[in-house]
C-alpha atoms as a PDB file:
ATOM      1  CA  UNK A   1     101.190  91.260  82.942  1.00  0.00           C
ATOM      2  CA  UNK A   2      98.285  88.479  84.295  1.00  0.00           C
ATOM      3  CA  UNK A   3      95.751  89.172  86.497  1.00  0.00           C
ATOM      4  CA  UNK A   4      97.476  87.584  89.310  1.00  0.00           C
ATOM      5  CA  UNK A   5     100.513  89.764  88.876  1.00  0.00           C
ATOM      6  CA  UNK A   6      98.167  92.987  89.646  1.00  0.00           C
ATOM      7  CA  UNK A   7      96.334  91.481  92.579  1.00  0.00           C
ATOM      8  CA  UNK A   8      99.967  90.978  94.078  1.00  0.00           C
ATOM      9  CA  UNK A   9     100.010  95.255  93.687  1.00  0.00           C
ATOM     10  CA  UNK A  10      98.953  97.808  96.109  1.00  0.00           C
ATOM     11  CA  UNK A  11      97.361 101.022  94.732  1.00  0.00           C
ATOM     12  CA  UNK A  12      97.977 104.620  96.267  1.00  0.00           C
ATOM     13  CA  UNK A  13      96.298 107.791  96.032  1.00  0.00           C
ATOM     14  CA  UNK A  14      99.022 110.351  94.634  1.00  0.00           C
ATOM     15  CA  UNK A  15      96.660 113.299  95.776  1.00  0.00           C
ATOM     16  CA  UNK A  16      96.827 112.148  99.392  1.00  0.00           C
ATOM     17  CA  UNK A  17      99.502 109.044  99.631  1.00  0.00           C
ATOM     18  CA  UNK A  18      96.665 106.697 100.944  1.00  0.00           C
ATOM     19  CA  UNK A  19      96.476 103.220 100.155  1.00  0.00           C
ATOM     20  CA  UNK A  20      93.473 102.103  98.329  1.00  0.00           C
ATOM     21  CA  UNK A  21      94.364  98.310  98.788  1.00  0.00           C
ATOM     22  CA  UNK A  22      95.315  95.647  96.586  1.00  0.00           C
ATOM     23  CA  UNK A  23      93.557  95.277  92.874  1.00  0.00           C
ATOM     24  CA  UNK A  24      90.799  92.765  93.328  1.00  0.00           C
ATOM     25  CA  UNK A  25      89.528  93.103  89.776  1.00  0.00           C
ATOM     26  CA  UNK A  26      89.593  94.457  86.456  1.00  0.00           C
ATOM     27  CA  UNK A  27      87.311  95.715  83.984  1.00  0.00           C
ATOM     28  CA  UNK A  28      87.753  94.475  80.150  1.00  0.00           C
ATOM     29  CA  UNK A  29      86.280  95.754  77.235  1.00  0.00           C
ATOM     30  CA  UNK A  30      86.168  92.905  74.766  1.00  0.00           C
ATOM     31  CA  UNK A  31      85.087  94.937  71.424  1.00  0.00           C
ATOM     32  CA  UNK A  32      88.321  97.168  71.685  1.00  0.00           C
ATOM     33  CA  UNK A  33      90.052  94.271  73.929  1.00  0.00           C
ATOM     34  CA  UNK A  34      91.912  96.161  76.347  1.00  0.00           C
ATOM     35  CA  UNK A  35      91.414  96.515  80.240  1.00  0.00           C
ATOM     36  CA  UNK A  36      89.545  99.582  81.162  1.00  0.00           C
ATOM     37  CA  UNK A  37      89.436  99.812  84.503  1.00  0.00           C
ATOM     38  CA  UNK A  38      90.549  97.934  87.832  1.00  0.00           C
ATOM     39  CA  UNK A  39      88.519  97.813  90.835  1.00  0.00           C
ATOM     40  CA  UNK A  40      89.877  97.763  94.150  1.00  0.00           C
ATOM     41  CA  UNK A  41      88.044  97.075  97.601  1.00  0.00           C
ATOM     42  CA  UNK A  42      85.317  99.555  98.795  1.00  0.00           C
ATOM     43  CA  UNK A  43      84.484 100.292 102.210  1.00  0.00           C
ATOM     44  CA  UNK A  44      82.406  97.471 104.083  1.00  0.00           C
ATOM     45  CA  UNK A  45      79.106  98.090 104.148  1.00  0.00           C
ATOM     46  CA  UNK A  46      77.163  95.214 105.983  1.00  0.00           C
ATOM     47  CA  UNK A  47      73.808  95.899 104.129  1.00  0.00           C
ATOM     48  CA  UNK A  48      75.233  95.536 100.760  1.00  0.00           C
ATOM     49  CA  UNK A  49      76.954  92.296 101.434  1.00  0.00           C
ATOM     50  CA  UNK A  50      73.635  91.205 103.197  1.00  0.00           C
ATOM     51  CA  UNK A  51      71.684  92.653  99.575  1.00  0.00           C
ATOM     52  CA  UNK A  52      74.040  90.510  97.623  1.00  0.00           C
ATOM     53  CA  UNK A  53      75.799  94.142  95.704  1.00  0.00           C
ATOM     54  CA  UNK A  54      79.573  94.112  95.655  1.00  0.00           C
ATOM     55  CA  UNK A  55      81.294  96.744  96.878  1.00  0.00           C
ATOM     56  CA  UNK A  56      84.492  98.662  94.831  1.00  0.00           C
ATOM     57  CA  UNK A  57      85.964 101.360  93.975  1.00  0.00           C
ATOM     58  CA  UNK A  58      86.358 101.278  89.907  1.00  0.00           C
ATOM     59  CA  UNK A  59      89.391 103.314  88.567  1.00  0.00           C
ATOM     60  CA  UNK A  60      89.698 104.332  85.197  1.00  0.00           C
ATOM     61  CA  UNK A  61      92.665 103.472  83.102  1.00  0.00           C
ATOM     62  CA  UNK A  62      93.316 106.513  82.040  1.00  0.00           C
ATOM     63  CA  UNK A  63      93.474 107.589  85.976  1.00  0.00           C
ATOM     64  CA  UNK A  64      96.917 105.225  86.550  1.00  0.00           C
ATOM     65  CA  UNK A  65     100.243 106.866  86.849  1.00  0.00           C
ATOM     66  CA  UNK A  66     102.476 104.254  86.746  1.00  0.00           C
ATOM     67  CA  UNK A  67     102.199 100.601  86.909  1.00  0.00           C
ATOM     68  CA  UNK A  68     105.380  99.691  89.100  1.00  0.00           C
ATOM     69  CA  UNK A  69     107.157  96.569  90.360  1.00  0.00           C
ATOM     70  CA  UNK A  70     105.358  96.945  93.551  1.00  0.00           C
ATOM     71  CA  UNK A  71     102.754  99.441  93.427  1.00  0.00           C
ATOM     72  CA  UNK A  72     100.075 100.998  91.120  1.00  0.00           C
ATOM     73  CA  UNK A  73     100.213 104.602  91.418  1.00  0.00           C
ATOM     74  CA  UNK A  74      96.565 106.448  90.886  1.00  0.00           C
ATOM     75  CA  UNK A  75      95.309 110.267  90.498  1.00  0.00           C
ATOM     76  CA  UNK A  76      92.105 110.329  92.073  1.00  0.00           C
ATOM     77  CA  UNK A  77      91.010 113.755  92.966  1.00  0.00           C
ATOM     78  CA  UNK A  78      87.706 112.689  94.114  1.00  0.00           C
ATOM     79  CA  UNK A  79      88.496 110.420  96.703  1.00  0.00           C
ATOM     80  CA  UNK A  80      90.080 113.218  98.650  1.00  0.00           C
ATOM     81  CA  UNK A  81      88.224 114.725 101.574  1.00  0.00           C
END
C-alpha cells in the first residue's frame, strides 16, 4: 500500500463512530523500517498556523483495527469526551 493509497482513506473512531478525517501523514521508523504511526488533521488553531507548528493528531500503529478498502478503522479511547 503507497502513501497515496492511505491519504485516499478516511479514519473513524470505533469508541464513538466519528470521523477523524483523511490520513495526511505517516510516521516511519527507518532503523526497524516500518510505519509507526499516521497522523491525521488536528483541530485548527489559528495561532499555531500563525507560530509556524503543525497541527495533528498522531495515531499509533498498534491503535488501527483494520485497514479497509475504504476506511481505516481506529481505537482511540482518549479522544472520547
Amino acid at each position: 500500500m503507497t502513501l497515496s493509497e492511505l491519504r485516499q482513506k478516511e479514519v473513524i473512531n470505533t469508541r464513538d463512530g466519528r470521523s477523524l478525517g483523511r490520513v495526511c501523514d505517516i510516521v516511519f521508523c527507518p532503523c526497524e523500517g516500518r510505519v509507526t504511526a499516521i497522523v491525521v488533521p488536528g483541530e485548527f488553531c489559528l495561532s499555531a498556523l500563525l507560530r509556524g507548528e503543525k497541527a495533528g493528531v498522531v495515531i499509533p500503529w498498534e491503535r488501527l483495527c483494520k485497514v479497509g478498502d475504504d476506511v481505516i478503522l481506529a481505537d482511540l479511547p482518549d479522544l472520547c469526551e
